[in-house]
Protein backbone atom coordinates (compact mmCIF):
# COMPACT_ATOMS: atom_id res chain seq x y z
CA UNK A 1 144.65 141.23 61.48
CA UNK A 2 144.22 143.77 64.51
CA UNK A 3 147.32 144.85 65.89
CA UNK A 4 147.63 143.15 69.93
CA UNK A 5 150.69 144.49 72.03
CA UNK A 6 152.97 141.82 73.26
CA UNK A 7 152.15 141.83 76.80
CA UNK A 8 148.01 141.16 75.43
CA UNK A 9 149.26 138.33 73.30
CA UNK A 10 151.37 136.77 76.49
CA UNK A 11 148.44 136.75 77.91
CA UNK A 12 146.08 134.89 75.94
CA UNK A 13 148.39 132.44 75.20
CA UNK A 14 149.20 131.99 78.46
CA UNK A 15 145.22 131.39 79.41
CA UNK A 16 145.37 129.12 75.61
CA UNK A 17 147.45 126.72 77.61
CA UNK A 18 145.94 126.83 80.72
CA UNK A 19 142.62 125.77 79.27
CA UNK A 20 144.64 122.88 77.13
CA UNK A 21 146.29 121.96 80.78
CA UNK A 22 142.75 121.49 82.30
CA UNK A 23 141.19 119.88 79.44
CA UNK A 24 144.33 117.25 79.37
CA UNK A 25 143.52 116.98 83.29
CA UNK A 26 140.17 115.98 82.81
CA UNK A 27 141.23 113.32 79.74
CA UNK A 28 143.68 112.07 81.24
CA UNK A 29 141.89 111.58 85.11
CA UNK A 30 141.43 108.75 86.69
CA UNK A 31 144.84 107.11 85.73
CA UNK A 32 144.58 104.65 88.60
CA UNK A 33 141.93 102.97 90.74
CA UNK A 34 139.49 105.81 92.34
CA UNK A 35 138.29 105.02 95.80
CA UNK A 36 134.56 106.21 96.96
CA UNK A 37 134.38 106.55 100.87
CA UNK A 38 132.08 106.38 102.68
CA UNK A 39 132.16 108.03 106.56
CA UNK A 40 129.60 105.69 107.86
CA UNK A 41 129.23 101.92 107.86
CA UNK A 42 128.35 98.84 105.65
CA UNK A 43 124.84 98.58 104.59
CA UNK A 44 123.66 101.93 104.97
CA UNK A 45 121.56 103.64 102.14
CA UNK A 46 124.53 105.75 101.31
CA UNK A 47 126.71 102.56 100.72
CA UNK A 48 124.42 101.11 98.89
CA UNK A 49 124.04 103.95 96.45
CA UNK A 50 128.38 103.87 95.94
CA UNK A 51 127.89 100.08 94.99
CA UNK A 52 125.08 100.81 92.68
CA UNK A 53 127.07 103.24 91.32
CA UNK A 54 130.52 101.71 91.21
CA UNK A 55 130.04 99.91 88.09
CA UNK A 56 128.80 102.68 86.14
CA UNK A 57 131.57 104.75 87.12
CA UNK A 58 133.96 101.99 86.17
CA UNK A 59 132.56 101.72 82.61
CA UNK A 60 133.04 105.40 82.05
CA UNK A 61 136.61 105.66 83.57
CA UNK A 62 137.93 102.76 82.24
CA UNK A 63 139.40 102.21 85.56
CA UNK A 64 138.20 100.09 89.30
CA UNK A 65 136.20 101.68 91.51
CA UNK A 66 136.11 100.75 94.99
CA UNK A 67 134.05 101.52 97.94
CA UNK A 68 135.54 101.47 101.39
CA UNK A 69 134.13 102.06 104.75
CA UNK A 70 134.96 103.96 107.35
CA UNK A 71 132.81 105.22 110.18
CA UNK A 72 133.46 106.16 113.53
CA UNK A 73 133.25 109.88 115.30
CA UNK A 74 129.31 110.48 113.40
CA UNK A 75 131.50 110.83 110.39
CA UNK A 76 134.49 112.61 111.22
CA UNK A 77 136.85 109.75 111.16
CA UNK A 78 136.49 108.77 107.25
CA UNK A 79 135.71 112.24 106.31
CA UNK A 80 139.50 112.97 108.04
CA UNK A 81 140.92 110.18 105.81
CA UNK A 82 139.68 111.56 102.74
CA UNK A 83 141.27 115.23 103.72
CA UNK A 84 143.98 113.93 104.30
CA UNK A 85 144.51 111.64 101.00
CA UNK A 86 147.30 113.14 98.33
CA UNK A 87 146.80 110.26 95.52
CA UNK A 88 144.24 112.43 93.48
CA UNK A 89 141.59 109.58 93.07
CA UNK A 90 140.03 109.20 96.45
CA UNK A 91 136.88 111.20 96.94
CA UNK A 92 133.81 111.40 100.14
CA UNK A 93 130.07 110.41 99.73
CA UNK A 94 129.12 112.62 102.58
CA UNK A 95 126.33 114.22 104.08
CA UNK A 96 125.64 116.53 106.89
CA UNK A 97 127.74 114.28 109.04
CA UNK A 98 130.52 115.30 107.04
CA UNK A 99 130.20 119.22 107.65
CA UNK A 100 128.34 119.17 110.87
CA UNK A 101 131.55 117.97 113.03
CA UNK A 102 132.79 121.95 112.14
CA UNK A 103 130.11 122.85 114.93
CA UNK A 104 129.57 120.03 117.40
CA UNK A 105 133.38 118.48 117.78
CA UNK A 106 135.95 120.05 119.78
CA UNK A 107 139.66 119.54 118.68
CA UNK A 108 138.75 118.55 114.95
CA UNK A 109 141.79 118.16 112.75
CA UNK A 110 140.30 119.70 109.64
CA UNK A 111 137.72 121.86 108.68
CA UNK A 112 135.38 120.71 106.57
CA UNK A 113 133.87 124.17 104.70
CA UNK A 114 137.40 124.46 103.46
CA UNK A 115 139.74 121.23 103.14
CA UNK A 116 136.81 119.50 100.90
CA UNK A 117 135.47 120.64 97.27
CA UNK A 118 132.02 119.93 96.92
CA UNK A 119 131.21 118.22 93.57
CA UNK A 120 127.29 116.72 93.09
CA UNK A 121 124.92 116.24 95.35
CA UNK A 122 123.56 113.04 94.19
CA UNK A 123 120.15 112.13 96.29
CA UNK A 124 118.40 113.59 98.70
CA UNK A 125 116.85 111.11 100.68
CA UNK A 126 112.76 110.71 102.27
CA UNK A 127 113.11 110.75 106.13
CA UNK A 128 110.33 109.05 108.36
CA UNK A 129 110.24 109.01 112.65
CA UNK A 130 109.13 104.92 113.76
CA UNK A 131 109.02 102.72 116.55
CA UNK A 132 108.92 99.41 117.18
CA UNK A 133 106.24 97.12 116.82
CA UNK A 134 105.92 96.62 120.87
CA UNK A 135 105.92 100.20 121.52
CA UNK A 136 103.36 100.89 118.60
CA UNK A 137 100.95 98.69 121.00
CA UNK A 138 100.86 101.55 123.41
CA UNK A 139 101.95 104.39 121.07
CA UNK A 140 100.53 103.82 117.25
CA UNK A 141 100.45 107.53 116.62
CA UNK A 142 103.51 110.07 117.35
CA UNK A 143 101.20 111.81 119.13
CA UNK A 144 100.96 108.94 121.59
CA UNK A 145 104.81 108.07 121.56
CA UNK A 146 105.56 112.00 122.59
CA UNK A 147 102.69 111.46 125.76
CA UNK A 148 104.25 107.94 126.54
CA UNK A 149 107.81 109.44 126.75
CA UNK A 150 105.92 111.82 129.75
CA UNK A 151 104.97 109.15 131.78
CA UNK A 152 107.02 108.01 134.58
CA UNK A 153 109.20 110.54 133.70
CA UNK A 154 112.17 108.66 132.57
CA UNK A 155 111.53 109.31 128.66
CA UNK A 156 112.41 107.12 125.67
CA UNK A 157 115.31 106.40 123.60
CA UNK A 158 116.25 107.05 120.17
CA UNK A 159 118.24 104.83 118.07
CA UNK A 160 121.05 107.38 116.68
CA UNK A 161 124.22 107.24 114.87
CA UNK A 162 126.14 110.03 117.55
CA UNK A 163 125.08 113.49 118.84
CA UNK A 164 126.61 115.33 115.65
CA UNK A 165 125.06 112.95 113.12
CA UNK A 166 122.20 114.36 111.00
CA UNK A 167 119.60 111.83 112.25
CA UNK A 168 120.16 112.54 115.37
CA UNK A 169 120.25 116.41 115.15
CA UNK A 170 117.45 116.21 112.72
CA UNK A 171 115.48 114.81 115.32
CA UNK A 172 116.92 117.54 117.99
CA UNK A 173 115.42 120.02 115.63
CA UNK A 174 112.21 118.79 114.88
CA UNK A 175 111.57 118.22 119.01
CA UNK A 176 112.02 122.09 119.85
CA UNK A 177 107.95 121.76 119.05
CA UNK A 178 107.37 118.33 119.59
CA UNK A 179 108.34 118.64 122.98
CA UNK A 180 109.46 114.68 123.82
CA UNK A 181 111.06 113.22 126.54
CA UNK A 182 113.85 111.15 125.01
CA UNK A 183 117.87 109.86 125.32
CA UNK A 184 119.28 109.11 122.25
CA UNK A 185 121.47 105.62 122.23
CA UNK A 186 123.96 105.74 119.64
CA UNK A 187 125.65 103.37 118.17
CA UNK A 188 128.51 103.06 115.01
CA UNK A 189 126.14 102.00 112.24
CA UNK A 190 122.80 102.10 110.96
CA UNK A 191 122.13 98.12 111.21
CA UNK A 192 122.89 98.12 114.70
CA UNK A 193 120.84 101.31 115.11
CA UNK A 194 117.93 99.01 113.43
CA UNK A 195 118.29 96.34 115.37
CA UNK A 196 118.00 97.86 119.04
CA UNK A 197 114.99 99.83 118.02
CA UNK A 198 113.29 96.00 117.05
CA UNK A 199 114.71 94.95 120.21
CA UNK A 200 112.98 97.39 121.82
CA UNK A 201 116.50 98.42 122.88
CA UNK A 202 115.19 101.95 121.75
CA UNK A 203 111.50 102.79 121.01
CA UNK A 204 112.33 105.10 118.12
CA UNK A 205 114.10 106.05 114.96
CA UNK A 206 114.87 108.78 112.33
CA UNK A 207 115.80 106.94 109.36
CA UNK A 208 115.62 106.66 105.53
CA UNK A 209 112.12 104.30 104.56
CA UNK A 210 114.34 102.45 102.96
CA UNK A 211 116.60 101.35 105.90
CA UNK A 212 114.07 99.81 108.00
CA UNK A 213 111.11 98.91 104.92
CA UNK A 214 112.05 95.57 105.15
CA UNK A 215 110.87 95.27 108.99
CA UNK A 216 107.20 97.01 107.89
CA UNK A 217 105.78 94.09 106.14
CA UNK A 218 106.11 91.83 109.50
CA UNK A 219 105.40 94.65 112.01
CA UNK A 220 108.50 94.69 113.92
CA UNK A 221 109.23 98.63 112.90
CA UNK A 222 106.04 100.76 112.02
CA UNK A 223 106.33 103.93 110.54
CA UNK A 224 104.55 107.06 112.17
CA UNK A 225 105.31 110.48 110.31
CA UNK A 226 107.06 111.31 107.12
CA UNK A 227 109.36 114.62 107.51
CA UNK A 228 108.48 115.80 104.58
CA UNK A 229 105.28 118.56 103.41
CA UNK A 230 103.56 115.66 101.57
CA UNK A 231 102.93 112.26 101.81
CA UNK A 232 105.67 109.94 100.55
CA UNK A 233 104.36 107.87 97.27
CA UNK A 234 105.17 104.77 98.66
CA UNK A 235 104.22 104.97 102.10
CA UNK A 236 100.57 106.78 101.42
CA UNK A 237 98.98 106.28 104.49
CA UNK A 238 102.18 107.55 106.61
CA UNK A 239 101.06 111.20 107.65
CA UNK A 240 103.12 113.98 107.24
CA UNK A 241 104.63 115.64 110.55
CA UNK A 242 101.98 118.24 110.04
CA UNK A 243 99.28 115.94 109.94
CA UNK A 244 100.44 114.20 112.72
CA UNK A 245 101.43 116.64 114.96
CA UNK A 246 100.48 119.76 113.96
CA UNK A 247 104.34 120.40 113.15
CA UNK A 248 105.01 123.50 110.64
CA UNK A 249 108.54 124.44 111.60
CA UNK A 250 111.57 123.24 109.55
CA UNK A 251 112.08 120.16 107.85
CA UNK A 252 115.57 119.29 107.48
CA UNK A 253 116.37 117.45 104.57
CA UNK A 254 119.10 114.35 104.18
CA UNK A 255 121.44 114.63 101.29
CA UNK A 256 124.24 113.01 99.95
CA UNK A 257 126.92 114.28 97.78
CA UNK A 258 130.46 113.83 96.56
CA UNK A 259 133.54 115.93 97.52
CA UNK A 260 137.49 115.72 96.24
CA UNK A 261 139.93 117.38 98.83
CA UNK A 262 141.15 120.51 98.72
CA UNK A 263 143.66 121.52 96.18
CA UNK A 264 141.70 118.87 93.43
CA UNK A 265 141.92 120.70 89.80
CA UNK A 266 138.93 122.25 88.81
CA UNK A 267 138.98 120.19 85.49
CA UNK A 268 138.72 117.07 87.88
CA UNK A 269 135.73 118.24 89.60
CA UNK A 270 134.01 118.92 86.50
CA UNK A 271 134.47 115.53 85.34
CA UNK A 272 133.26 113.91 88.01
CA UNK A 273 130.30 116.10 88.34
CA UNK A 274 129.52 115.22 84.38
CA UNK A 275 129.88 112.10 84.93
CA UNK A 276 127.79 111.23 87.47
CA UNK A 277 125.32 113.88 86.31
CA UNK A 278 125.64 111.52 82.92
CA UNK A 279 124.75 107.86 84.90
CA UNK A 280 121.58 109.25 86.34
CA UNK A 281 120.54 110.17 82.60
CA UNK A 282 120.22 106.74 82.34
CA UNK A 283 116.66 106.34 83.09
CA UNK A 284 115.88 102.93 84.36
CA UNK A 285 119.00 103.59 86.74
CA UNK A 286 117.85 106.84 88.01
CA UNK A 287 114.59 104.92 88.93
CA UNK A 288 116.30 101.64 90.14
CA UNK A 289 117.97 103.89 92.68
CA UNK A 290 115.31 106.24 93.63
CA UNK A 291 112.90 103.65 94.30
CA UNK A 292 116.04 101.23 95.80
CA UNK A 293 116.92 104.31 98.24
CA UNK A 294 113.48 105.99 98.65
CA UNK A 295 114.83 108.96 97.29
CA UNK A 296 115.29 111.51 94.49
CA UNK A 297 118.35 112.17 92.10
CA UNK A 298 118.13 116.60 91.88
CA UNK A 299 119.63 118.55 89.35
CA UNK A 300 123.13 119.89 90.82
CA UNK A 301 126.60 121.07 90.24
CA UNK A 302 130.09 122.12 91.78
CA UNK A 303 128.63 125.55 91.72
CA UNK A 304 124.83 124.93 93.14
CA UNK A 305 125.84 122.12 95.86
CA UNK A 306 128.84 124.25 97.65
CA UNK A 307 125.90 127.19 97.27
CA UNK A 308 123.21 124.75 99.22
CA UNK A 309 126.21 123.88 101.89
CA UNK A 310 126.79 127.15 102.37
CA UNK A 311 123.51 128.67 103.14
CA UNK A 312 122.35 125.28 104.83
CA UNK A 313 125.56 125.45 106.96
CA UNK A 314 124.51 129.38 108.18
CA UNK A 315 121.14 127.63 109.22
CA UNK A 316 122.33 125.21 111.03
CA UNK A 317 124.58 127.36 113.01
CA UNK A 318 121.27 129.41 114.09
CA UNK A 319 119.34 126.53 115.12
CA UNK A 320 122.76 125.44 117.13
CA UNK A 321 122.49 128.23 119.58
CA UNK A 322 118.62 128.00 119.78
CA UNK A 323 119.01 124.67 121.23
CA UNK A 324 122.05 125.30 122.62
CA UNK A 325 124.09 122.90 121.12
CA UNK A 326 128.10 123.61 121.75
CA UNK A 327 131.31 121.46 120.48
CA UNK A 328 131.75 118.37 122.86
């Protein structure tokens, strides 16, 4: 046997049990309920996805898993709660709403980029701009909603979720070259946000297909572009911003992912990550929620999705002080 000097063997032992510790970690987590939260309210596509996903979870952890709600601030007030949380078992189904805040909210309590871990993104979710079936009368392209919100010159409104959500900077983005006249009219949940765009409370939306699908079939909301470089599969004769506009800037794209606090053990955030990675291997599942959610499950890690944060997060911040967007 090769001869190792004492301080060598200290060491490997000392990494030996290290690696036992955060393999014990990992069998041993969750040892109590785990609570998903969500920073936005009931019904949304994201809350939909954590009650799909609830009961899959539970069979694997051998423990309840519930889902709690809790919007408010375009998602600064649950995304808070889940900083704050000690117990080891609570963790965020964010998006963009959950990091944005960093840049657009003065006096924030936490910082995002570095009191959350990210773990999985888990879908990343088809966008499309509509209107309202009344307004479609005089505007069935976006070409003609962006020359009605120029006449009279008092604009239109958008149905958004807060000025730091992602729908409604999303749509901030996309109208540096679509040049509309617009007020956005925000309100603390996506139903609501539904609901005064088919009251013709607001004459337009940015929203996930399948949000506001169900009001297609009878005309009350009617799509108009897909942000997106192709045509989405089920909505085929939606054109693309491109073919509707001419639009060949960026398309932001709508995620949603999982994050633990800060200070989680790494062995933790592996789990998870393998085990959600491990439900969407499930086949039918993965295409019950894709087609549920108009959306699409990617391949991702700890390692990849704090990597696509990172570098989205730097663009962001660019396109901030292009359209001069500063912490309220």
């Amino acid at each position: 046997m090769p001869y190792l000097n004492p301080g060598l063997k200290t060491a490997l032992a000392i990494a030996v049990l290290q690696l036992a510790s955060a393999g014990a970690a990992a069998q041993d987590w969750p040892s109590k309920p785990v609570r998903i939260v969500l920073a936005i309210g009931a019904g949304s596509s994201g809350d939909t996805l954590a009650r799909l996903m609830a009961p899959k979870l539970e069979q694997r952890w051998k423990q309840p898993v519930i889902v709690e709600n809790k919007p408010g601030a375009s998602g600064a007030v649950g995304t808070e709660y889940v900083v704050r949380t000690t117990d080891g078992h609570t963790l965020l189904l964010g998006s963009q709403s959950s990091i944005l805040p960093k840049y657009t909210q003065k006096g924030l309590r936490f910082d995002p980029l570095t009191d959350l871990v990210p773990v999985r993104r888990v879908l990343n979710y088809q966008l499309v701009i509509a209107t309202n079936g009344e307004t479609a009368k005089q505007a069935p392209t976006l070409k003609d909603l962006v020359n009605l919100s120029k006449k009279g010159g008092k604009g239109i409104f958008l149905a958004g979720l807060g000025p730091t959500a992602a729908f409604n900077l999303t749509y901030a983005i996309l109208n540096q070259q679509l040049d509309m006249q617009y007020s956005a009219v925000n309100f603390s949940n996506v139903n609501d946000a539904n609901l005064s765009l088919v009251r013709n409370d607001a004459q337009f939306i940015v929203n996930n297909p399948a949000s506001v699908k169900p009001f297609f079939a009878n005309g009350a909301i009617v799509p108009l572009a897909a942000i997106s470089t192709q045509r989405y599969p089920g909505l085929p004769d939606v054109p693309t911003l491109q073919e509707a506009m001419g639009y060949r800037g960026y398309l932001p794209q709508l995620w949603v992912g999982f994050f633990l606090p800060k200070g989680a053990p790494d062995a933790v955030v592996r789990r998870v990550s393998d085990d959600v990675n491990a439900i969407f291997e499930d086949e039918p599942f993965r295409k019950e929620v894709e087609v549920k959610l108009t959306a699409s499950v990617p391949a991702s890690s700890p390692e990849s999705f704090a990597k696509d944060i990172r570098e989205e997060t730097a663009l962001w911040q660019d396109l901030f002080k292009t359209l001069k967007i500063k912490p309220e």
